[in-house]
C-alpha atoms as a PDB file:
ATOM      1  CA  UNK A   1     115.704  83.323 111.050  1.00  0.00           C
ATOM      2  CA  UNK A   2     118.703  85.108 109.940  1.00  0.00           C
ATOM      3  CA  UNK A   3     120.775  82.218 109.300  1.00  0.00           C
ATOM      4  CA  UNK A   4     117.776  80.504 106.781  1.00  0.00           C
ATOM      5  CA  UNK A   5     118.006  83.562 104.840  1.00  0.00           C
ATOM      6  CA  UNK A   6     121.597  84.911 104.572  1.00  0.00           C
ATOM      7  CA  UNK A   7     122.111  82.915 101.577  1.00  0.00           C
ATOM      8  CA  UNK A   8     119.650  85.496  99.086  1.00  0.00           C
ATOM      9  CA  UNK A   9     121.603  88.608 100.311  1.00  0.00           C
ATOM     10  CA  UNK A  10     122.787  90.405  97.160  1.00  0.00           C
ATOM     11  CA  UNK A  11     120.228  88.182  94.770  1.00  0.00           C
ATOM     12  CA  UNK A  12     118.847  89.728  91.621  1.00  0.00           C
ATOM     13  CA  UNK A  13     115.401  91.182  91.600  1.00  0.00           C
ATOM     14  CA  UNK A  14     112.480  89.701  89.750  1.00  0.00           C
ATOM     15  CA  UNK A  15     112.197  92.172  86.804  1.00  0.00           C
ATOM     16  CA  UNK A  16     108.408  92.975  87.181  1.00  0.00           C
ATOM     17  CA  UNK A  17     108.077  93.886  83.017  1.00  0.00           C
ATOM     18  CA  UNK A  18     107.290  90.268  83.076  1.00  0.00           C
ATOM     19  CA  UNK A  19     103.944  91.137  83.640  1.00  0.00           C
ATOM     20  CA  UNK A  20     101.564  92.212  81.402  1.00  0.00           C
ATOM     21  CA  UNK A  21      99.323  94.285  83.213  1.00  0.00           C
ATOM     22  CA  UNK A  22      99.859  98.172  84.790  1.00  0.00           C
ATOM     23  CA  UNK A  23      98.910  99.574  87.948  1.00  0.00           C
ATOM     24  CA  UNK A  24      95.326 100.964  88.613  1.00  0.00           C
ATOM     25  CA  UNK A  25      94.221 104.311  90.473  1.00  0.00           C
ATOM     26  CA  UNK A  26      94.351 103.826  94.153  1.00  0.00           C
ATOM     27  CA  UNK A  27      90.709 104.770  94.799  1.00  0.00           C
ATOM     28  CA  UNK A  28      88.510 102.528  95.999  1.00  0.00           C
ATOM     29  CA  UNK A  29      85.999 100.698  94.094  1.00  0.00           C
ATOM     30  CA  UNK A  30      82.404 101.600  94.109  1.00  0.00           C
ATOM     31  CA  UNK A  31      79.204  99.931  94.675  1.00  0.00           C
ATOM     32  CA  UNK A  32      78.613 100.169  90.873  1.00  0.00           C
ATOM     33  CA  UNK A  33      81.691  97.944  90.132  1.00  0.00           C
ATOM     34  CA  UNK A  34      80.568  95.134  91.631  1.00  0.00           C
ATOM     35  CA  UNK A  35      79.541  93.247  88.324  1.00  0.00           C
ATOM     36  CA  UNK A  36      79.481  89.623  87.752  1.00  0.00           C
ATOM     37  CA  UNK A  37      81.986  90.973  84.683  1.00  0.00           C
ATOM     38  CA  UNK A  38      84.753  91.818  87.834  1.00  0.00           C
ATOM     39  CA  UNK A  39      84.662  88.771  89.304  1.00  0.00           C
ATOM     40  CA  UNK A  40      84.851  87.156  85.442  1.00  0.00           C
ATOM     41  CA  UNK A  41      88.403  89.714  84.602  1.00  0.00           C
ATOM     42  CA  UNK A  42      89.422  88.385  88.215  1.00  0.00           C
ATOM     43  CA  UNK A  43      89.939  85.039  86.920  1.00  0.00           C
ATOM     44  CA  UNK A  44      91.249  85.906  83.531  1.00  0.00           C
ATOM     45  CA  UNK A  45      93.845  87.841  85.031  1.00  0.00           C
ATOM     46  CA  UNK A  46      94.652  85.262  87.846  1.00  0.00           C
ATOM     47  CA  UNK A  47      94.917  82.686  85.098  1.00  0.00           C
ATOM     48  CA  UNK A  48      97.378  84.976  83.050  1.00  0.00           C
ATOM     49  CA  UNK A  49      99.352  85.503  85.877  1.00  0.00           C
ATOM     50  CA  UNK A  50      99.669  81.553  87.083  1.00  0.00           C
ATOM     51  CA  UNK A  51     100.696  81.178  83.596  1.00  0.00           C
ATOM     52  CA  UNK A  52     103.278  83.382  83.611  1.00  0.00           C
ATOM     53  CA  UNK A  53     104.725  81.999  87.056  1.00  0.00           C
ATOM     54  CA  UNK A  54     104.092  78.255  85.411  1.00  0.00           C
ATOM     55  CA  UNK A  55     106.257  79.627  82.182  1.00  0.00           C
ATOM     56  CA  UNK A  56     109.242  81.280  84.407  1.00  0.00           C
ATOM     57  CA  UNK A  57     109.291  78.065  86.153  1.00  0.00           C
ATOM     58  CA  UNK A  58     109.598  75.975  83.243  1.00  0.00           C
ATOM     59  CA  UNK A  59     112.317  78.346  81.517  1.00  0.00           C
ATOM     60  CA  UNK A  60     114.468  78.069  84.821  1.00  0.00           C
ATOM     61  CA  UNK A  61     114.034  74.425  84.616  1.00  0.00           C
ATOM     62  CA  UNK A  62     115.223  73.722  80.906  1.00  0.00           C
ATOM     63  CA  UNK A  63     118.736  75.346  81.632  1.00  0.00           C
ATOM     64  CA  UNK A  64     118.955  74.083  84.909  1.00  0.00           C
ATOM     65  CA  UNK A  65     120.935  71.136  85.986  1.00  0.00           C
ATOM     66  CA  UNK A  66     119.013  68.724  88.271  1.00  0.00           C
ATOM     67  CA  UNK A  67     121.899  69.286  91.452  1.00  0.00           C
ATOM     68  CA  UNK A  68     121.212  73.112  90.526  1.00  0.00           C
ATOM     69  CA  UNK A  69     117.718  72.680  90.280  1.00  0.00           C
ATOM     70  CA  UNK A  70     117.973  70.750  93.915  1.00  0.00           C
ATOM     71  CA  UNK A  71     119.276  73.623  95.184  1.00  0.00           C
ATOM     72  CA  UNK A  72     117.198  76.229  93.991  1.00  0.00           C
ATOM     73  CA  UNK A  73     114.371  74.496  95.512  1.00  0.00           C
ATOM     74  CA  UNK A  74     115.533  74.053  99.211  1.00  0.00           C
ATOM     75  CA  UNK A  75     116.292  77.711  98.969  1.00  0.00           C
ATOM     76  CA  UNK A  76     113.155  78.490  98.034  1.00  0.00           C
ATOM     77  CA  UNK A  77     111.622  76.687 100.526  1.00  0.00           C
ATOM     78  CA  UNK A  78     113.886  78.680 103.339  1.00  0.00           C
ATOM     79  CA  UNK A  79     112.937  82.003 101.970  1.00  0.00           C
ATOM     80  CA  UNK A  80     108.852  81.074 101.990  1.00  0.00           C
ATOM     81  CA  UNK A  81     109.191  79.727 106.077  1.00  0.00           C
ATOM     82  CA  UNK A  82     111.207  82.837 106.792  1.00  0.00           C
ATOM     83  CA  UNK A  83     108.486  85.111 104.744  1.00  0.00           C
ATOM     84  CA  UNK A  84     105.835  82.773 106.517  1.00  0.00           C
ATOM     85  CA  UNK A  85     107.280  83.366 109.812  1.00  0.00           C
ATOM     86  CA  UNK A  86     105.826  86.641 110.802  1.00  0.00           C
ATOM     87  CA  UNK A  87     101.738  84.944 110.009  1.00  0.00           C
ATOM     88  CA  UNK A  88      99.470  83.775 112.665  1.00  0.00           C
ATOM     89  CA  UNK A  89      99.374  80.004 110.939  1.00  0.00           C
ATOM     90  CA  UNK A  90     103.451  79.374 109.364  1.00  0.00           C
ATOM     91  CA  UNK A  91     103.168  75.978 109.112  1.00  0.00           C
ATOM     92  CA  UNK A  92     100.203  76.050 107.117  1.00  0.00           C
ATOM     93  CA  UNK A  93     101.588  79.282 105.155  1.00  0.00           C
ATOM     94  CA  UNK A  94     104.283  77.365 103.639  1.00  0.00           C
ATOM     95  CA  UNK A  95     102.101  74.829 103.003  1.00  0.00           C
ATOM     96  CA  UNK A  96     100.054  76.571 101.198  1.00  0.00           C
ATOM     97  CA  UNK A  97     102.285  78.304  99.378  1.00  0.00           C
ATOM     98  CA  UNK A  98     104.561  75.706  98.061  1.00  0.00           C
ATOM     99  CA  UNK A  99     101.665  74.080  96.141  1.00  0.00           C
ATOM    100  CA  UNK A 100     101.738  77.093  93.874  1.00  0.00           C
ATOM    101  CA  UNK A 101     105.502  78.410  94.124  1.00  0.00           C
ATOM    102  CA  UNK A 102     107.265  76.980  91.288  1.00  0.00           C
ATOM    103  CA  UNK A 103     110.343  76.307  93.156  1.00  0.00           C
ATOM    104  CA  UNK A 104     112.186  79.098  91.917  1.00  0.00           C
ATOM    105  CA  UNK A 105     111.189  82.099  94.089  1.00  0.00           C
ATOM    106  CA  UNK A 106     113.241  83.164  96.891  1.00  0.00           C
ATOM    107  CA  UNK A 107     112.073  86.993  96.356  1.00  0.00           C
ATOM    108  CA  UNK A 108     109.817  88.007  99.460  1.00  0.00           C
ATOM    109  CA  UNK A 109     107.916  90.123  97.998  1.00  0.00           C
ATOM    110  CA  UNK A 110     106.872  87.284  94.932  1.00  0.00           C
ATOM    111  CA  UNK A 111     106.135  84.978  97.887  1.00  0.00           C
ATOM    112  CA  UNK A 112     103.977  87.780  99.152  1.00  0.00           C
ATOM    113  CA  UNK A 113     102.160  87.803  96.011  1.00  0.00           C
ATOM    114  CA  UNK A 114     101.948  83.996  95.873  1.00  0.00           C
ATOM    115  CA  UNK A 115      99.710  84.615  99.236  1.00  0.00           C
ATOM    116  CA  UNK A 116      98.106  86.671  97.667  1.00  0.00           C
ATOM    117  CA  UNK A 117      97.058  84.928  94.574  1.00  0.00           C
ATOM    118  CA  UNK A 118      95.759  82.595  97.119  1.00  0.00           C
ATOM    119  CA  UNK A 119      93.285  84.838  98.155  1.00  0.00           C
ATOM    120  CA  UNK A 120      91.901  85.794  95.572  1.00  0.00           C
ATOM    121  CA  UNK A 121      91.349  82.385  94.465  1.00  0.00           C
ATOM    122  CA  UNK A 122      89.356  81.006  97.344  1.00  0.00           C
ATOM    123  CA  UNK A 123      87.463  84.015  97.504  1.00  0.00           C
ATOM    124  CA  UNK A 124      86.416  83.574  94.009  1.00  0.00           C
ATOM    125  CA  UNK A 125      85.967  80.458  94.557  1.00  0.00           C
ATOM    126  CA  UNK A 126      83.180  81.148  97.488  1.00  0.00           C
ATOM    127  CA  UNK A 127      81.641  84.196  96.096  1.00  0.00           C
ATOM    128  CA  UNK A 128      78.391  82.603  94.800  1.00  0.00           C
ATOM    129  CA  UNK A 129      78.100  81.289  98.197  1.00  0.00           C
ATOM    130  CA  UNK A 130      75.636  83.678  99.310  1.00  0.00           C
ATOM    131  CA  UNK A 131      73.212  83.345  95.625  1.00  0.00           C
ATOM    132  CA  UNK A 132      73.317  79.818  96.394  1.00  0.00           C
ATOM    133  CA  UNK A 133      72.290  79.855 100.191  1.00  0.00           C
ATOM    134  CA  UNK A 134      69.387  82.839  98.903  1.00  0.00           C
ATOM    135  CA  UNK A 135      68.211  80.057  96.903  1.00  0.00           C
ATOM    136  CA  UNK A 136      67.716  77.372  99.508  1.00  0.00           C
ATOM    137  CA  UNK A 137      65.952  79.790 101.812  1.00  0.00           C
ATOM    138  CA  UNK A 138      62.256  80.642 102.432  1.00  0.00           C
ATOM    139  CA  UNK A 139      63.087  82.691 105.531  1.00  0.00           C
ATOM    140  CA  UNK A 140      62.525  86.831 104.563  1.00  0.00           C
ATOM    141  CA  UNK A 141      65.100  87.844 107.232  1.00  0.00           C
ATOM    142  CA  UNK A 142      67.879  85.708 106.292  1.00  0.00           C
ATOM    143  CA  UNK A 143      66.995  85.638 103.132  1.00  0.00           C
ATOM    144  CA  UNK A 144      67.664  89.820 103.316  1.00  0.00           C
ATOM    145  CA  UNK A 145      71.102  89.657 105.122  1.00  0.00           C
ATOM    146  CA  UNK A 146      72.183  87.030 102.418  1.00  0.00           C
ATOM    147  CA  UNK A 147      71.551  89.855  99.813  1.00  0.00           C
ATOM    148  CA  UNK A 148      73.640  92.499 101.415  1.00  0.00           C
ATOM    149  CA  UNK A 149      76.477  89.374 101.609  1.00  0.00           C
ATOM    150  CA  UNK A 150      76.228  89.308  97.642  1.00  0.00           C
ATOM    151  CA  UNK A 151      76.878  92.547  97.479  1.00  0.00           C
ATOM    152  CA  UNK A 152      79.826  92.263  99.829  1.00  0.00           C
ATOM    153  CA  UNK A 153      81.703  89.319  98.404  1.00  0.00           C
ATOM    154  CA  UNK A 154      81.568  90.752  94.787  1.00  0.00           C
ATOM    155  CA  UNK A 155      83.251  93.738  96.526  1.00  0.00           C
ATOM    156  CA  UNK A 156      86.014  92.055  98.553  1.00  0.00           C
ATOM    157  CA  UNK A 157      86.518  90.433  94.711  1.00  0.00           C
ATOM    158  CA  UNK A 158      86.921  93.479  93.723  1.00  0.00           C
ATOM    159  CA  UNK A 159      89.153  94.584  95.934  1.00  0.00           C
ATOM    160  CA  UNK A 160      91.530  91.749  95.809  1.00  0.00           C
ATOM    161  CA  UNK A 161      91.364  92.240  92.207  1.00  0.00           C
ATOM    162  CA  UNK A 162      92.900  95.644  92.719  1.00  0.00           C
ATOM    163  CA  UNK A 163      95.969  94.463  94.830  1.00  0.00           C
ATOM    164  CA  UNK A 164      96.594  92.076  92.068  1.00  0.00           C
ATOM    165  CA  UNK A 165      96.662  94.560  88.812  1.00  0.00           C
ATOM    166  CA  UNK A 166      98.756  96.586  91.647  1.00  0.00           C
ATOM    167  CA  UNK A 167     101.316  93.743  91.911  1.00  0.00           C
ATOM    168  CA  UNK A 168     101.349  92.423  88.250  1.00  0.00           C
ATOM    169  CA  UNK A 169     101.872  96.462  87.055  1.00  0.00           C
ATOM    170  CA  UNK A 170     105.255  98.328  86.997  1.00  0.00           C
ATOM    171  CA  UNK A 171     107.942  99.566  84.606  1.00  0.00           C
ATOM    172  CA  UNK A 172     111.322  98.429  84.352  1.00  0.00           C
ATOM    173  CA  UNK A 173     113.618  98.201  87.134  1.00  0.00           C
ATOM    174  CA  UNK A 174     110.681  99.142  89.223  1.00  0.00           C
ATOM    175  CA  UNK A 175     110.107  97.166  92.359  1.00  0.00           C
ATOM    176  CA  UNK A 176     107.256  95.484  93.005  1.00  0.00           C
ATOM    177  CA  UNK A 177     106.610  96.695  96.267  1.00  0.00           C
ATOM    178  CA  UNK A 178     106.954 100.776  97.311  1.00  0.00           C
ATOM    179  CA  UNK A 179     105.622 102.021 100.554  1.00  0.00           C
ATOM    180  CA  UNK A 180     103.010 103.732  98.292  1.00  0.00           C
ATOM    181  CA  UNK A 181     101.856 100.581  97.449  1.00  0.00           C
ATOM    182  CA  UNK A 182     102.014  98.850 100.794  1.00  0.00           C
ATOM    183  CA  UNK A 183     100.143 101.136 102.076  1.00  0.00           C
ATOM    184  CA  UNK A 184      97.281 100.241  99.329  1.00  0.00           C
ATOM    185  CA  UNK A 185      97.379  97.087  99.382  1.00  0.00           C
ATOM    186  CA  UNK A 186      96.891  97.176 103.414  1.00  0.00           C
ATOM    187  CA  UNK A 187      93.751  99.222 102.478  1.00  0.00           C
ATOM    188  CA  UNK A 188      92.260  96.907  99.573  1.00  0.00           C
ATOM    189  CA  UNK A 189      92.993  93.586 101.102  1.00  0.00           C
ATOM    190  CA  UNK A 190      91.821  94.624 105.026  1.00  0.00           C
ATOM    191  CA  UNK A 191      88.512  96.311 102.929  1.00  0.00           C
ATOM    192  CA  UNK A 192      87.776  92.448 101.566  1.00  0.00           C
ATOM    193  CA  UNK A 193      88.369  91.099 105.330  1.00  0.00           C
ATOM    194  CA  UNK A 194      85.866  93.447 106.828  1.00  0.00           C
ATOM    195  CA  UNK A 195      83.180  92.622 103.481  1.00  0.00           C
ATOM    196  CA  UNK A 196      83.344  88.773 104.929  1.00  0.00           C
ATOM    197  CA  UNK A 197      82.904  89.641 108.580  1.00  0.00           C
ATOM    198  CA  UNK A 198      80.271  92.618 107.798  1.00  0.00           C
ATOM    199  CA  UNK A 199      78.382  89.856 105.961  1.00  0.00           C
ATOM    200  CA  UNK A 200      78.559  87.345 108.756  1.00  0.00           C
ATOM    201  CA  UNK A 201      77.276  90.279 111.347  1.00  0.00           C
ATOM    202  CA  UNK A 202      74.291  91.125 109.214  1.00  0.00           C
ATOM    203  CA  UNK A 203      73.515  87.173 109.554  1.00  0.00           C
ATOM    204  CA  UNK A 204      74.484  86.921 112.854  1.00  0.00           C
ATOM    205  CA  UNK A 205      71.903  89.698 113.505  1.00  0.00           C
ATOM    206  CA  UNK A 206      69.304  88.417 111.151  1.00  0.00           C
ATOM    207  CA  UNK A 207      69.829  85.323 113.621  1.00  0.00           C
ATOM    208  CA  UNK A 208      70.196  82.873 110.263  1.00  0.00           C
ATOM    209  CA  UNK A 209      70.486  79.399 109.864  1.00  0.00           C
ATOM    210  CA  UNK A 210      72.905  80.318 107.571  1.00  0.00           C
ATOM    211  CA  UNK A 211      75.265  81.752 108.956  1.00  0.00           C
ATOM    212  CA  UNK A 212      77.802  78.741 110.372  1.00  0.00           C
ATOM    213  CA  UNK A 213      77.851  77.767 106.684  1.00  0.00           C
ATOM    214  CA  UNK A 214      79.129  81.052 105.425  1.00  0.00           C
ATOM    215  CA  UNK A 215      81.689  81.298 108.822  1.00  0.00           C
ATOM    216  CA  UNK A 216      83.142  78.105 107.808  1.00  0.00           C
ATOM    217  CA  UNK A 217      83.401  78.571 104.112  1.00  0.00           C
ATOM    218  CA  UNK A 218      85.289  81.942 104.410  1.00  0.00           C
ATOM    219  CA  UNK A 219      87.471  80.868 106.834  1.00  0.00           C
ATOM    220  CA  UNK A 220      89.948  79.442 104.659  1.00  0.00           C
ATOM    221  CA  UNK A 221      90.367  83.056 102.408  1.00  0.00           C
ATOM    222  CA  UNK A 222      90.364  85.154 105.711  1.00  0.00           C
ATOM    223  CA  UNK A 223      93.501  83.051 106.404  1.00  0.00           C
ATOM    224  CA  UNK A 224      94.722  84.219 103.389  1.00  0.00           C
ATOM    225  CA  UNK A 225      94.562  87.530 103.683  1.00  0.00           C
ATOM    226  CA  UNK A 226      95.337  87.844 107.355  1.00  0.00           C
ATOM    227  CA  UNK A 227      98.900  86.205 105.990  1.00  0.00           C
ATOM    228  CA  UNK A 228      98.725  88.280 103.277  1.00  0.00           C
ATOM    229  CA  UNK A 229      98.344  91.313 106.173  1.00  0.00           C
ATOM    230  CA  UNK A 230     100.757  89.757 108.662  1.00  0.00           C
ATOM    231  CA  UNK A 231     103.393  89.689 105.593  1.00  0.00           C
ATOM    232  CA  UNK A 232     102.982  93.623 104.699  1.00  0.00           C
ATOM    233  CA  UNK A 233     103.316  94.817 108.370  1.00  0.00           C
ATOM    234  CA  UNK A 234     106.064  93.332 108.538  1.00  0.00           C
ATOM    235  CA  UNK A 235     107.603  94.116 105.399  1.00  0.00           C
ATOM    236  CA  UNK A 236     110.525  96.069 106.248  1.00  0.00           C
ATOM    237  CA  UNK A 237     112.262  93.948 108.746  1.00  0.00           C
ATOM    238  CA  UNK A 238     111.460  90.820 106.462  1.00  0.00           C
ATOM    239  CA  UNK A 239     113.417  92.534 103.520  1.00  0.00           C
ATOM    240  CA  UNK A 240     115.906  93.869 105.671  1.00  0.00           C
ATOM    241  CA  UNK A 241     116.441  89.894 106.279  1.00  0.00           C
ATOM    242  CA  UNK A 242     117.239  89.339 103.101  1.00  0.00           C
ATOM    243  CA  UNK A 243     119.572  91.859 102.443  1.00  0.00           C
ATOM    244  CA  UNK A 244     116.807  94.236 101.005  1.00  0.00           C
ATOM    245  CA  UNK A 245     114.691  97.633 101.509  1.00  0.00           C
ATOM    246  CA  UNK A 246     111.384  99.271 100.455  1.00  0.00           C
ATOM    247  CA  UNK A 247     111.375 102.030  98.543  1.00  0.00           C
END
């Protein structure tokens, strides 16, 4: 590990006044927030933000010549398996995350937010789910625990939406990670974990048909955010890696 990653000691930050969007409150979102309007700024802001990361990546690659370029890439792609280490899944980690990293990042804590971004995408991505499976079900029981999953998925959106705005906000010279904000982020994105399982309980308990349908169609953003977990916990000792500490 510390050999594929003594190459980005001393390395620049990413300046994160690139982004265009500023921290929220810490607190929790309410029951009330949980508007088909969140899970619409979700994707508005995840759009702005692969559009920025598409952008950088094209800059970098204008004044960048293609042995440079080479170069840039295979270092990238040692700092995301030493990031992806410390998750239950690597291999798949740095799969996953090298179909959105534009082959520029060697930053930890963008390739955190890279796994994050993933996320927040599938679980978007999933969160009519439960409308659709109310739909195609004449049973009052599961039909009941499929409601209180609606309710739960537009909250882990929500929640995920928070560690987002958290990540894309900042001033200059700020970084993008401070134990402050570690220690929300660990809050937000563990909150959307337990909204999936809670919502596979209630159907587990409502004994519905439904419920290996909604188990295998969230599996894919819990192992998102359990690398998105692993990667926080062990924040510190993968900065410390790389030549780097938290604030």
């Amino acid at each position: 590990m510390e050999e594929s990653v003594n190459f980005v000691k001393g390395y620049g930050k990413i300046d994160p006044t690139d982004e265009v969007f500023t921290a929220v409150p810490r607190e929790s979102p309410t029951p009330k927030r949980r508007t088909t309007v969140a899970v619409i700024v979700t994707l508005l802001l995840f759009a702005v933000i692969i559009g920025a990361i598409l952008t950088t990546g094209v800059i970098h690659t204008r004044h960048t010549k293609p042995s440079e370029s080479n170069s840039q890439s295979s270092k990238s792609s040692q700092s995301i398996k030493a990031v992806c280490a410390v998750t239950q899944h690597p291999d798949s980690c740095f799969t996953d995350v090298s179909t959105i990293d534009s082959g520029n990042f060697i930053d930890p804590e963008m390739i955190f937010n890279l796994t994050l971004q993933l996320a927040i995408t599938e679980l978007v991505n999933i969160s009519s789910l439960p409308k659709t499976l109310i739909s195609q079900t004449t049973d009052l029981r599961s039909g009941s625990a499929l409601r209180d999953c609606v309710s739960l998925f537009d909250d882990a959106v929500s929640q995920l939406s928070q560690s987002i705005e958290t990540m894309s906000g900042g001033v200059k010279n700020e970084a993008l990670l401070t134990k402050e904000k570690v220690a929300d982020l660990n809050t937000w994105i563990s909150a959307a974990m337990t909204d999936q399982q809670t919502c596979v309980d209630g159907l587990e308990e409502m004994r519905s048909t439904a419920v290996d349908e909604v188990k295998l169609k969230i599996q894919k953003s819990s192992d998102y955010m359990s690398n998105s977990l692993a990667i926080l916990d062990n924040l510190e000792k993968i900065l410390a890696e790389f030549g780097l500490h938290l604030h």
